[in-house]
Structures are given as C-alpha cells and as structure tokens.
N, C-alpha and C. Protein backbone atom coordinates (compact mmCIF):
# COMPACT_ATOMS: atom_id res chain seq x y z
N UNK A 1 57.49 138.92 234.71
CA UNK A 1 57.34 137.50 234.92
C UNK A 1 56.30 137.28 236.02
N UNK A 2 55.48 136.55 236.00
CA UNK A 2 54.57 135.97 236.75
C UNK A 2 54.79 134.79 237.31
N UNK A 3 54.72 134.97 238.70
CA UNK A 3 54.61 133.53 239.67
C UNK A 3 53.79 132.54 239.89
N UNK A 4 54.06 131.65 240.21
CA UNK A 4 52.89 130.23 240.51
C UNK A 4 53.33 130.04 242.27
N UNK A 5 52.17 130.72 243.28
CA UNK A 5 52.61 130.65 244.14
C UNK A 5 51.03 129.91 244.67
N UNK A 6 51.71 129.39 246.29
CA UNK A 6 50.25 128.53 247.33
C UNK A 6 49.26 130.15 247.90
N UNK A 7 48.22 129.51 247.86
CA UNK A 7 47.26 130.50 248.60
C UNK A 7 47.68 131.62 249.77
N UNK A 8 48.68 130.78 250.43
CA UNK A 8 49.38 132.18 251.31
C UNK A 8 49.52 133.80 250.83
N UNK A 9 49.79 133.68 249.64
CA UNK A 9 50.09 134.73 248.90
C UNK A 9 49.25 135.67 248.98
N UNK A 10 47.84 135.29 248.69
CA UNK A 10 47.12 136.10 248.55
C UNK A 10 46.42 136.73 249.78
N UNK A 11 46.89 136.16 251.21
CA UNK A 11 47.12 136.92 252.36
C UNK A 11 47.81 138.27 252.07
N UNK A 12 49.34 138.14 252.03
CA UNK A 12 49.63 138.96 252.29
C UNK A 12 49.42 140.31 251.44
N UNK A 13 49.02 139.98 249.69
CA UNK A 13 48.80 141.04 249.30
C UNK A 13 47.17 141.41 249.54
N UNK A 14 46.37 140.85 249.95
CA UNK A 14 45.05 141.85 250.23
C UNK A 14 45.28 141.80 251.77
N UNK A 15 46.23 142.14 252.27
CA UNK A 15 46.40 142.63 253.50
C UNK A 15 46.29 144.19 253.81
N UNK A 16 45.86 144.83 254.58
CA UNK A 16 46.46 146.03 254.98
C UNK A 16 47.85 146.28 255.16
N UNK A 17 48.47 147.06 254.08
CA UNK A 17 50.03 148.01 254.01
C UNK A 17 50.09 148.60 255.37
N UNK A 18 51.21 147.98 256.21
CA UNK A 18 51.98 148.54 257.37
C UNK A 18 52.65 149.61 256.81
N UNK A 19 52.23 150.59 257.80
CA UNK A 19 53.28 151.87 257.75
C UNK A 19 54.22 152.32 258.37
N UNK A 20 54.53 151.03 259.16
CA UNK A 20 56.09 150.81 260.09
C UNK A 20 56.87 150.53 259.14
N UNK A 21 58.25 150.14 259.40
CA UNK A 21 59.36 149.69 258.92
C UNK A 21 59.37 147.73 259.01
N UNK A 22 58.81 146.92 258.38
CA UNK A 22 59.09 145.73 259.06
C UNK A 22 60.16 145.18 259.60
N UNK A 23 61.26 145.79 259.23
CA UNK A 23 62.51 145.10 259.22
C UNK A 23 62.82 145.50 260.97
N UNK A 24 62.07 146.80 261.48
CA UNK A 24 62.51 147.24 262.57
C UNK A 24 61.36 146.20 263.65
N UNK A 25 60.05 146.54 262.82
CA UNK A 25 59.13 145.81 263.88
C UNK A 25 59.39 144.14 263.85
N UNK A 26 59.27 143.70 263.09
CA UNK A 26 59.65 142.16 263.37
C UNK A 26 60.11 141.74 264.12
N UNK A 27 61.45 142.42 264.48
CA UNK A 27 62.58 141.39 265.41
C UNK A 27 62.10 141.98 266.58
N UNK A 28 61.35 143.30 266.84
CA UNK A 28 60.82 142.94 268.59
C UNK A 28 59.44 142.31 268.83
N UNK A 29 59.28 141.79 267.91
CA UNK A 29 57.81 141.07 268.02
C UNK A 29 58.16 139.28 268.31
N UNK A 30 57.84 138.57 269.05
CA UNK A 30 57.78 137.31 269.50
C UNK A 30 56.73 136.46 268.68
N UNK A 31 57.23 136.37 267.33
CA UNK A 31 56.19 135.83 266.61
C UNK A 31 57.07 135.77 265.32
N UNK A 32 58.22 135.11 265.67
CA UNK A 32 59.46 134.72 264.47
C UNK A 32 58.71 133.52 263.55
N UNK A 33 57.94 132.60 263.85
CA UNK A 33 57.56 131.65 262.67
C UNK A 33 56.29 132.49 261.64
N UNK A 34 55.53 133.56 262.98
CA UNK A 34 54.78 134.23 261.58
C UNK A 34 55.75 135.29 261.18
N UNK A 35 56.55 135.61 261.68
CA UNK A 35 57.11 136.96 260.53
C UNK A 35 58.34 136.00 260.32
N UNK A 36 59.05 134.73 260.00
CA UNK A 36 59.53 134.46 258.99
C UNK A 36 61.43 134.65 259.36
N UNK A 37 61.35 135.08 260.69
CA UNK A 37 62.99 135.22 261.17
C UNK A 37 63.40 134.25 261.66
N UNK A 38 64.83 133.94 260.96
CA UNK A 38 65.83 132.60 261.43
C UNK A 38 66.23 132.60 262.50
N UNK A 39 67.15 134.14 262.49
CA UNK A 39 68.01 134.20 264.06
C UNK A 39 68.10 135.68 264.21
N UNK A 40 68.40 135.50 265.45
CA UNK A 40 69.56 137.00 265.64
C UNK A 40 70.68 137.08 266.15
N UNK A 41 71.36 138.38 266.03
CA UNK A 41 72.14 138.65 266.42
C UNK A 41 72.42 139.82 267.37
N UNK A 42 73.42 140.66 267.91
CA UNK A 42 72.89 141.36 268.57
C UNK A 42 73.08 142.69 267.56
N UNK A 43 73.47 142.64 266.70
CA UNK A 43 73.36 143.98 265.67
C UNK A 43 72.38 143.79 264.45
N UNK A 44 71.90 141.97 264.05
CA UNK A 44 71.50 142.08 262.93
C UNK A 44 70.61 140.69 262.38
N UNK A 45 69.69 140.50 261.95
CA UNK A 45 68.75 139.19 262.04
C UNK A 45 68.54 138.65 260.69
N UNK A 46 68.37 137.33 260.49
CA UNK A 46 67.93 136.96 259.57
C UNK A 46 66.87 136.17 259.03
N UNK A 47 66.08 136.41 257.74
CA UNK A 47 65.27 136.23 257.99
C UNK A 47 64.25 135.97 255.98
N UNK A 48 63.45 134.69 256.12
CA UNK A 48 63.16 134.37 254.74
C UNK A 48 62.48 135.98 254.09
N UNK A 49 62.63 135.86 252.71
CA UNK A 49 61.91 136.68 252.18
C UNK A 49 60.44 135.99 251.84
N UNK A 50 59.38 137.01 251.73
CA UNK A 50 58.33 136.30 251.79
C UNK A 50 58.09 136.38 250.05
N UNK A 51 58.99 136.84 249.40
CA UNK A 51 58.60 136.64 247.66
C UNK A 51 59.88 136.29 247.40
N UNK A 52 60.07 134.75 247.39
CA UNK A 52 61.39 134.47 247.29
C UNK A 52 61.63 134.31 245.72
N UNK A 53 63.21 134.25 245.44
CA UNK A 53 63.38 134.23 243.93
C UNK A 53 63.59 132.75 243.84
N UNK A 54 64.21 132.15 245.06
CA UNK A 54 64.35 130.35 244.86
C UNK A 54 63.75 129.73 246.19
N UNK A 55 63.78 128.93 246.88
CA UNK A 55 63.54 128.10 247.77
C UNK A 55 64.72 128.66 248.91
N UNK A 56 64.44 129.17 249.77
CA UNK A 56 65.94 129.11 250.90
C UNK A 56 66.24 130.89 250.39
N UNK A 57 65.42 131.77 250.02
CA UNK A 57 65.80 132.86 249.77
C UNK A 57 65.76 133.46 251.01
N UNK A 58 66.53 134.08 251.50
CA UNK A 58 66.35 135.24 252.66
C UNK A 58 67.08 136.77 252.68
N UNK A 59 67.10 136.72 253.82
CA UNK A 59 67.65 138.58 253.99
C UNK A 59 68.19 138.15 254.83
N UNK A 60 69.38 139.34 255.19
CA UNK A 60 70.24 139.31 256.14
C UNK A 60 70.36 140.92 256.44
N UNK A 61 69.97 141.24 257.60
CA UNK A 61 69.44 142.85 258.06
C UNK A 61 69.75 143.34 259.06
N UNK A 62 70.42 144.48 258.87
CA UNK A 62 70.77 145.27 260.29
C UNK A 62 69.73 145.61 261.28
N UNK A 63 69.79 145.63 262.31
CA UNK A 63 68.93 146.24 263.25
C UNK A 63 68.78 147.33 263.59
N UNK A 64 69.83 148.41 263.20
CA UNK A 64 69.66 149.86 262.91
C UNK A 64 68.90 149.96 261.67
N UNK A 65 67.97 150.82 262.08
CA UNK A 65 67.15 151.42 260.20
C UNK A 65 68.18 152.32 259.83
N UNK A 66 68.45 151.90 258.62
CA UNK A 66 69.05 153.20 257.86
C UNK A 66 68.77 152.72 256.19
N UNK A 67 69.04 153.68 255.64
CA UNK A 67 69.21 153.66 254.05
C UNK A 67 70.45 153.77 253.45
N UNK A 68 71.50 153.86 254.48
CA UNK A 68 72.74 154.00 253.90
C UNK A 68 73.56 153.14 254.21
N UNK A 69 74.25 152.00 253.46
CA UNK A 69 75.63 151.05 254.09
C UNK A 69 76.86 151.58 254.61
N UNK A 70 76.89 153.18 254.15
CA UNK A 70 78.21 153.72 254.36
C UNK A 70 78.07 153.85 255.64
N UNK A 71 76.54 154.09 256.38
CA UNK A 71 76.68 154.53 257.94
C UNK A 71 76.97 153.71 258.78
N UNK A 72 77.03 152.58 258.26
CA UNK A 72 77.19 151.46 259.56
C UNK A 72 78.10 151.62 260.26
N UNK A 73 78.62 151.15 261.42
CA UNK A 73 80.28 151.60 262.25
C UNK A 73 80.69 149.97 261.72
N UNK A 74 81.61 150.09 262.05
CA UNK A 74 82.69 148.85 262.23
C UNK A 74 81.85 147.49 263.10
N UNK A 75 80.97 147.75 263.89
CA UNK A 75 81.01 146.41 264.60
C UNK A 75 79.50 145.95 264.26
N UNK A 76 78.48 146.90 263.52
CA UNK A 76 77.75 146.88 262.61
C UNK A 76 77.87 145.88 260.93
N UNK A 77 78.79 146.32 260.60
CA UNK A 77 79.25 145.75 259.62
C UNK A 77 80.20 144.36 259.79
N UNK A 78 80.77 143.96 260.96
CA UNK A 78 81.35 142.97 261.18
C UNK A 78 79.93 142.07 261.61
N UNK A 79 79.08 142.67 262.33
CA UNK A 79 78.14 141.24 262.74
C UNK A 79 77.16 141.03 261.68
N UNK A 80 77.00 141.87 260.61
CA UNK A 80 75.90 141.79 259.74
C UNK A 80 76.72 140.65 258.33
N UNK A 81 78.14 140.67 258.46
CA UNK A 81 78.44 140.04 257.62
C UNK A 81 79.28 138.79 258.15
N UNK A 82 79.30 138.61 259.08
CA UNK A 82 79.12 136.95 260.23
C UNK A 82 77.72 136.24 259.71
N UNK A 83 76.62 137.35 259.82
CA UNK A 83 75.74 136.50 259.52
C UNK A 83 75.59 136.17 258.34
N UNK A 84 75.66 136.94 257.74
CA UNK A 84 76.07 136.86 256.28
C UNK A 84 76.28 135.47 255.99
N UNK A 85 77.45 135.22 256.45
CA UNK A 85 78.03 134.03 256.19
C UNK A 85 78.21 132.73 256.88
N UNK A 86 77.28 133.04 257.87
CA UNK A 86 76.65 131.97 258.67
C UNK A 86 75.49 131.59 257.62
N UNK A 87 74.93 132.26 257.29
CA UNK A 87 73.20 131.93 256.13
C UNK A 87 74.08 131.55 255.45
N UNK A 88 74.89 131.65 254.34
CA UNK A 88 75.39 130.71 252.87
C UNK A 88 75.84 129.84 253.52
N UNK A 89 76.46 129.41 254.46
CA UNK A 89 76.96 128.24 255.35
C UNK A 89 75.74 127.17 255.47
N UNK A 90 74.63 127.63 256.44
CA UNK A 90 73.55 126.95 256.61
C UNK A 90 72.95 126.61 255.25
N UNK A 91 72.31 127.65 254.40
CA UNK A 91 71.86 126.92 253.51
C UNK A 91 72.48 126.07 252.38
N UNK A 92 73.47 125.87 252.20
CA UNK A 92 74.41 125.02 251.31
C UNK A 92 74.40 124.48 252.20
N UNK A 93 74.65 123.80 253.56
CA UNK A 93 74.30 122.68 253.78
C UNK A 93 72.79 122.42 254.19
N UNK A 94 71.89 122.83 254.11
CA UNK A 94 70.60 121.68 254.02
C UNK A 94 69.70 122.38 252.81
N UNK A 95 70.31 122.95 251.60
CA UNK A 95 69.88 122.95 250.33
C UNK A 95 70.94 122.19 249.31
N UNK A 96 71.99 122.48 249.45
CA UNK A 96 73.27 122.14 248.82
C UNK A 96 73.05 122.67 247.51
N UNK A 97 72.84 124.36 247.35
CA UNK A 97 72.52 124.56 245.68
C UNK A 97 74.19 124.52 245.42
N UNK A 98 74.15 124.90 243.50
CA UNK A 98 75.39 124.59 243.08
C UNK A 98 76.24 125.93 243.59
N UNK A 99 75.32 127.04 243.88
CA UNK A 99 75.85 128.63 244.10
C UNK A 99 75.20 129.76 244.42
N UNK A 100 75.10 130.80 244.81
CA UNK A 100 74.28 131.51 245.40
C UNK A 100 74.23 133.14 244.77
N UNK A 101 73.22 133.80 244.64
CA UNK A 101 73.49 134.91 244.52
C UNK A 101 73.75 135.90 245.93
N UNK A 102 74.53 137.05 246.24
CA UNK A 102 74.19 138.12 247.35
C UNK A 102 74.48 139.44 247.16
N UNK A 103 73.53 140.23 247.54
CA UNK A 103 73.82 141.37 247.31
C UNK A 103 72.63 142.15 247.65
N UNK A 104 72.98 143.56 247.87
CA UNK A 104 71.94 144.55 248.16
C UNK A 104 71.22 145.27 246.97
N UNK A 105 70.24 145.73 247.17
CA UNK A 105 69.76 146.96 246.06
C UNK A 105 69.84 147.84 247.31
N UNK A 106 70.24 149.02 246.79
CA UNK A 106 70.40 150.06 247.73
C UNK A 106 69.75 151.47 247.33
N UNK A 107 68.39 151.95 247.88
CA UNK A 107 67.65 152.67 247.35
C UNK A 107 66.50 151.98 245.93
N UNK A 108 65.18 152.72 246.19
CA UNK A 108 64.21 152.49 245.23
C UNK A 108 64.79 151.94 243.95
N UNK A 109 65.48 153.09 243.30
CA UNK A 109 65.56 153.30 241.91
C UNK A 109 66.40 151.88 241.56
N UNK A 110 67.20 150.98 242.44
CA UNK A 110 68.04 150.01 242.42
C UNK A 110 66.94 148.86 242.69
N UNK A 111 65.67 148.73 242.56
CA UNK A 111 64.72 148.00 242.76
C UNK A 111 64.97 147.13 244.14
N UNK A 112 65.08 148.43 245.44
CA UNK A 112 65.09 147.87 246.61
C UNK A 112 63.07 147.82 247.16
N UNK A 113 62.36 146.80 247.54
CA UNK A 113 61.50 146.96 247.78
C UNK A 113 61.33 147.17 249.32
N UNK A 114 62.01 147.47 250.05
CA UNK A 114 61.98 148.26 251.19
C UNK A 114 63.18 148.96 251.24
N UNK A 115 63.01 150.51 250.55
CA UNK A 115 64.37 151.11 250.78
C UNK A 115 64.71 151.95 251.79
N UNK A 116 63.87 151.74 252.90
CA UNK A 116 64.43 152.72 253.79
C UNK A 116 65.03 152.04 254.46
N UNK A 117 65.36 150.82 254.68
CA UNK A 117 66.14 149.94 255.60
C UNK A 117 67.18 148.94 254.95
N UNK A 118 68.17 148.87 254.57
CA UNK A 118 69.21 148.15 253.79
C UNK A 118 69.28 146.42 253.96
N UNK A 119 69.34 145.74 253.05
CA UNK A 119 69.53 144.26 253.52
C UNK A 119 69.67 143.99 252.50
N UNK A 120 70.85 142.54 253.30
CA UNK A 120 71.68 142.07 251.96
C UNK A 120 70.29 140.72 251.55
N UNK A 121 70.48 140.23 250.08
CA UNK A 121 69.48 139.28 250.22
C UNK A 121 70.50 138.19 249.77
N UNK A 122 70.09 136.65 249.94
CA UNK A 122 71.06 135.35 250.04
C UNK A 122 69.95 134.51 248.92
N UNK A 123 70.26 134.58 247.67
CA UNK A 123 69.66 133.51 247.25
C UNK A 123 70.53 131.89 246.35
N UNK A 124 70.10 131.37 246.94
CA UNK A 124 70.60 129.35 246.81
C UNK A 124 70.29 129.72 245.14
N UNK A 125 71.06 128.97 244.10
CA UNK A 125 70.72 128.46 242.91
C UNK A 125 71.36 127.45 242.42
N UNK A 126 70.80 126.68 241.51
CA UNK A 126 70.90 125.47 240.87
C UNK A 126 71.07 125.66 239.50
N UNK A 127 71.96 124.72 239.06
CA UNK A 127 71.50 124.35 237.58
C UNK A 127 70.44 124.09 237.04
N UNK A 128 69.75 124.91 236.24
CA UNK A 128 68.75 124.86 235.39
C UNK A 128 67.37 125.03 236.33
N UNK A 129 67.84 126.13 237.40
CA UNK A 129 66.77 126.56 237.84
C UNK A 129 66.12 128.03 236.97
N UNK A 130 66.80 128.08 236.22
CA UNK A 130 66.22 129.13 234.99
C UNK A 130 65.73 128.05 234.02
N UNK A 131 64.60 127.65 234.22
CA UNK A 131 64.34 126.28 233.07
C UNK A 131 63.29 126.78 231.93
N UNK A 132 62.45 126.15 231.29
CA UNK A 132 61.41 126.39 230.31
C UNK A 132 60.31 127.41 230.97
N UNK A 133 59.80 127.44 232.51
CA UNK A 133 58.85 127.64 232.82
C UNK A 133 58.99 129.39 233.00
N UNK A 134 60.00 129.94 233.63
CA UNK A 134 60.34 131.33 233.73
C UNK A 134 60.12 131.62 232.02
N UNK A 135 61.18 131.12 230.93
CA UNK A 135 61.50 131.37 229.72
C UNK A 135 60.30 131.62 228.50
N UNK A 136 59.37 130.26 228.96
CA UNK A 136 58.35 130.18 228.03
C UNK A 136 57.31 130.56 228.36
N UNK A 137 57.07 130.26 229.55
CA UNK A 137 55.44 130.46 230.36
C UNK A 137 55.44 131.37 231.06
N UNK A 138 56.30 132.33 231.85
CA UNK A 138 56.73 133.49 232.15
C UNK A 138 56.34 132.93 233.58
N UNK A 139 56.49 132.21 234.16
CA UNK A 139 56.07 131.17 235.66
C UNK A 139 57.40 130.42 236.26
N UNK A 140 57.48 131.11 237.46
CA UNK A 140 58.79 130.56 238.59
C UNK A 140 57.48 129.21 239.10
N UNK A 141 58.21 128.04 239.79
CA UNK A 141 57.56 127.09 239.82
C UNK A 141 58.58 126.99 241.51
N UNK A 142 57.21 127.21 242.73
CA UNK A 142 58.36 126.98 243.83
C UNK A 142 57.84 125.29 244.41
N UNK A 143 58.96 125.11 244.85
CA UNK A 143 58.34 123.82 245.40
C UNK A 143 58.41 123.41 246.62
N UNK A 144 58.56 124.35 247.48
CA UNK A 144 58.44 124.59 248.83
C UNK A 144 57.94 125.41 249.61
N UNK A 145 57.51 125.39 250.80
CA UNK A 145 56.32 126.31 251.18
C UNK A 145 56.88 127.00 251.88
N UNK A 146 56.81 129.07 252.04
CA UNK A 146 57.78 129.09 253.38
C UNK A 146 57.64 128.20 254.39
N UNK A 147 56.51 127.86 255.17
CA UNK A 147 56.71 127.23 256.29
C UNK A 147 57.22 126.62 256.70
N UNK A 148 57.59 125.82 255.46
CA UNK A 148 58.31 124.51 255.80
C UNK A 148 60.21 124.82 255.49
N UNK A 149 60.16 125.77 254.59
CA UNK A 149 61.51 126.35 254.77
C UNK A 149 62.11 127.02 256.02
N UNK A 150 60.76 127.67 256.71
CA UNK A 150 61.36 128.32 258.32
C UNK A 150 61.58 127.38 258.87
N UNK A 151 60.64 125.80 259.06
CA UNK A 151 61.20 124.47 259.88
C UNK A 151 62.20 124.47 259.59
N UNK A 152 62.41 124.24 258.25
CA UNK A 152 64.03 123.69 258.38
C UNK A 152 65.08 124.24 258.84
N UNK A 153 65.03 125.76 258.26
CA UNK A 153 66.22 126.39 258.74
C UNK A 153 66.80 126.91 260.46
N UNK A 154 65.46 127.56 260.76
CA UNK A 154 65.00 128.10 261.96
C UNK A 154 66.07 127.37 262.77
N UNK A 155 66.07 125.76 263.20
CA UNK A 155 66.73 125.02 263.79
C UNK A 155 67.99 125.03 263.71
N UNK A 156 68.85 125.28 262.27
CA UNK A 156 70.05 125.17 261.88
C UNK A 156 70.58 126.83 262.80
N UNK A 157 69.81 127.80 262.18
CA UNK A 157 70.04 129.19 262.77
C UNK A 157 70.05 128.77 264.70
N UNK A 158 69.37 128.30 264.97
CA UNK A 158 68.91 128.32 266.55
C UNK A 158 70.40 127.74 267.05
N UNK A 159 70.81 126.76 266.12
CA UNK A 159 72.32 125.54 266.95
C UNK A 159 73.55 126.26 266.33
N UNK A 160 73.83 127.09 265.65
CA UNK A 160 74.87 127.86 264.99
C UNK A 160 74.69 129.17 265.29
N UNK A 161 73.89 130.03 265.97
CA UNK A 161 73.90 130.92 266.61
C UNK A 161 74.04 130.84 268.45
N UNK A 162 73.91 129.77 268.58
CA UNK A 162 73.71 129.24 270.51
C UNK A 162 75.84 129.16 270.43
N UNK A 163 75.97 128.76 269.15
CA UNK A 163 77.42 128.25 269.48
C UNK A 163 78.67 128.77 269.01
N UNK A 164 78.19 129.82 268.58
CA UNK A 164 79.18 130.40 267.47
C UNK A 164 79.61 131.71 268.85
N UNK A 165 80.74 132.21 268.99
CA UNK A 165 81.41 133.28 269.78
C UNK A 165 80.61 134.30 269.37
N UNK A 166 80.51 135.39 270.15
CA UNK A 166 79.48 136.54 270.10
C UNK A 166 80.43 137.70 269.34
N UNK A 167 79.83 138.02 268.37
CA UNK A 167 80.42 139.53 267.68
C UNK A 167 80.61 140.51 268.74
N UNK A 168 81.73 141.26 268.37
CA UNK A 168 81.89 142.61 269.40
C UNK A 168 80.40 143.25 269.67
C-alpha cells in the first residue's frame, strides 16, 4: 500500500540512516518537538511515530534498549504500561476514536522496524477509517500533520505526567 503523505516525508527518507538506536538517543536529546516525544517517564517515554498508520499514532518505549520483553524487571514493566495507559487515556480524549489498536512486533521477522529496541505502538481508529482509498487506490489519506499532532498532545502528556504519582 502506498501513502499520500506532506513534503516532510521526503526529509526523512533522503536523510542520512543513523546508526544509533533512536529510541535510546532521542530522549537525551533536548529537542522533543523535532524528535516527536510526548513525555517521560523515569523508565519509559512516549512518543509519535513518524509513519503513522492513523492520526495520534505513537509508541510507548522503554528506556532500557533491549530486544527482549521478557527482560524487563517488574518496575520496568509497571511504568512502561502506566504509560501505556496514560497515551489511550489522552488520546481518546482529544481524538475520541471509536477504538484503538496496541501491541508490539517483537523482532524483524514480526515486522518490527526497529528491532533492537522493543515498543509497544498505540494506534486511535475509527469507523470507516479503512475506506475506498486504502481498498481501491492503495492510498492512506492523513489529515493531520505530525506537528500539529505533537501540539496537541505534547500539552495533554506535559499536565498528566506533572500530576499523576511517580512509578516505583
């Protein structure tokens, strides 16, 4: 299937391929509206995908690199899935889809496109957001720009993370 995406796009793919981990470099970099992160936490951040499948698509990512979910400890896995559920919280309320998909691909072969670092992804859906245009024309049709998806959310993440009790 082929996308109908804004000129941004074609930044990032004739970009030079980082041979870091982004998921690790991002969150110590001070430059959350260009790399696209909501919040953090102190085990785990979240943050839009930049090839989203709907409007309000993101990740939700540990701050340990690993490739494995089994390795996480206990307080790893408790703050990564707070946030978890802080993001379907936030975005059902300022998307209000009818339901959401979540879940990991875990490893390549599971069509993880960064598999050395695990993350769950959160995507918003609607009725009849599978419409004619995916079906017939083989074209997702987005109608929002990240940027303007990090405005929105960024803020919601900033007042629900300032207030919410701190994970172990």
């Amino acid at each position: 299937m082929e996308n109908l995406w804004a000129p941004w796009r074609g930044e990032f793919i004739n970009a030079e391929k980082r041979s870091d981990c982004i998921f690790c470099t991002f969150p110590a970099e001070d430059k959350d509206a260009q790399n696209l992160i909501l919040g953090r936490t102190e085990r785990s951040f979240a943050i839009l995908n930049k090839y989203p499948y709907n409007n309000g698509h993101l990740m939700v990512i540990p701050r340990r690199h690993t490739d494995d979910f089994t390795a996480l400890d206990q307080d790893e896995l408790l703050d990564l899935h707070v946030l978890l559920q802080l993001s379907v919280n936030l975005l059902r309320a300022e998307y209000k889809p009818q339901g959401f998909n979540v879940g990991m691909n875990i490893g390549a072969v599971s069509g993880a496109g960064i598999a050395g670092h695990i993350h769950h992804h959160v995507v918003p859906r609607w009725g009849g957001d599978t419409n004619f245009m995916p079906v017939l024309g083989s074209t997702k049709v987005m109608i929002e720009h990240l940027d303007d998806t990090w405005k929105k959310l960024r803020p919601r993440f900033d007042a629900a993370l300032s207030a919410a009790p701190r994970v172990r």
